[in-house]
Protein backbone atom coordinates (compact mmCIF):
# COMPACT_ATOMS: atom_id res chain seq x y z
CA UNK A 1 0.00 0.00 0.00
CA UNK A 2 2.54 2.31 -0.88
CA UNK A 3 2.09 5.52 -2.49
CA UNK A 4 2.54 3.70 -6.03
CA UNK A 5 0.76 0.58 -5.69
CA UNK A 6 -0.60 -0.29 -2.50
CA UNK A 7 -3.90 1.92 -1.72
CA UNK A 8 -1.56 4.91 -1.27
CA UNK A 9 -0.30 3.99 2.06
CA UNK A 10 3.64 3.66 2.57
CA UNK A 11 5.18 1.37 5.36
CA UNK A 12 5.69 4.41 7.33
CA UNK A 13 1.78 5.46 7.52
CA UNK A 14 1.04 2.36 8.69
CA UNK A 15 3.58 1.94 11.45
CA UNK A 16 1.60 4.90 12.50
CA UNK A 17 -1.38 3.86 12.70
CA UNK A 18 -0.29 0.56 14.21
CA UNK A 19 1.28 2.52 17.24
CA UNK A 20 -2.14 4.96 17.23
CA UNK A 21 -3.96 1.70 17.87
CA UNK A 22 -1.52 0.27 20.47
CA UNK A 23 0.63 -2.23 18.54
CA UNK A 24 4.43 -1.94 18.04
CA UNK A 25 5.67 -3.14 14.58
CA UNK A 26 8.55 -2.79 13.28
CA UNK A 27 9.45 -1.83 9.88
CA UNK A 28 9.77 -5.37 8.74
CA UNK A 29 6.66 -5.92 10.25
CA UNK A 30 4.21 -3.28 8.28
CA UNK A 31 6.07 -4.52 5.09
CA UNK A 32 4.54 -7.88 6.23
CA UNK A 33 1.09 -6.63 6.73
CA UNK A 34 1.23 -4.49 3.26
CA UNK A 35 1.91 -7.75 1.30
CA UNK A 36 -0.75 -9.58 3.25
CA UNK A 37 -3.13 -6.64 2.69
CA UNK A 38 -2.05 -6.20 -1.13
CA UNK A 39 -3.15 -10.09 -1.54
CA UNK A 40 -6.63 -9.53 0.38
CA UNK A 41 -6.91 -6.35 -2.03
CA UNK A 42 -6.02 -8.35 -4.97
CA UNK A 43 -8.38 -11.46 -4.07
CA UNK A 44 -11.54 -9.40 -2.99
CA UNK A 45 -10.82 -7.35 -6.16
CA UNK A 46 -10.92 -10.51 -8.47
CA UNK A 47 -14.64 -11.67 -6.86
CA UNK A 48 -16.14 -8.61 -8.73
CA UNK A 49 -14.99 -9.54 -12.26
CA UNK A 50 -17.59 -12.07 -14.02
CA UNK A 51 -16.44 -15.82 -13.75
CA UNK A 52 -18.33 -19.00 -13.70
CA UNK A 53 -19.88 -19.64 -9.51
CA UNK A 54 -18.00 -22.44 -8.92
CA UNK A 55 -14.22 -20.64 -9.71
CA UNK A 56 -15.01 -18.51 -6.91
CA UNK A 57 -14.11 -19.76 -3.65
CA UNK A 58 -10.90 -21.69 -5.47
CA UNK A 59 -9.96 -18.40 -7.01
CA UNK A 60 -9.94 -16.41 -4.18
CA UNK A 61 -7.86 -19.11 -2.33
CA UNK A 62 -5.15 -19.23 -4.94
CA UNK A 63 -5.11 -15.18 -5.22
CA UNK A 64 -4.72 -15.26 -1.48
CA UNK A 65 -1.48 -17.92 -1.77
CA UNK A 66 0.03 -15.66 -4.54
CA UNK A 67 2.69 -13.59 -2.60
CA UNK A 68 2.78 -11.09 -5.78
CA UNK A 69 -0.35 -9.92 -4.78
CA UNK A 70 -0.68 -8.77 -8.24
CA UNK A 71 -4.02 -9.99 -8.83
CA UNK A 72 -2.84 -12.35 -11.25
CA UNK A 73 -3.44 -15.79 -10.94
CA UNK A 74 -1.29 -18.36 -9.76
């Protein structure tokens, strides 16, 4: 969720909010939750394009497992 590609929030926004809310993460730690939060982003994103009912639940599974969180699938 950096300013490029990730929802327009950078590593160090979201160490903010992290501490705002009571948690203390590290650097390393907010890059963690970006790519986890990318892949969500990514996976949720995919369930609005059409595709056949039964692809969805599988889809969103694989999109979750892909740690380019590209939207692409795996």
């Amino acid at each position: 969720m950096s300013a490029g590609g990730r929802g327009g929030i950078d590593k160090q926004a979201l160490v903010e909010i992290l501490a705002a809310n009571g948690v203390n993460a590290t650097p390393d730690d907010a890059e963690a939750a970006l790519r986890a939060l990318t892949r969500i982003h990514a996976a949720t994103a995919s369930l609005l394009e059409p595709q056949a009912f039964d692809d969805t639940a599988e889809r969103f599974g694989r999109l979750l497992e892909n740690d380019g969180g590209t939207g692409a699938e795996a």
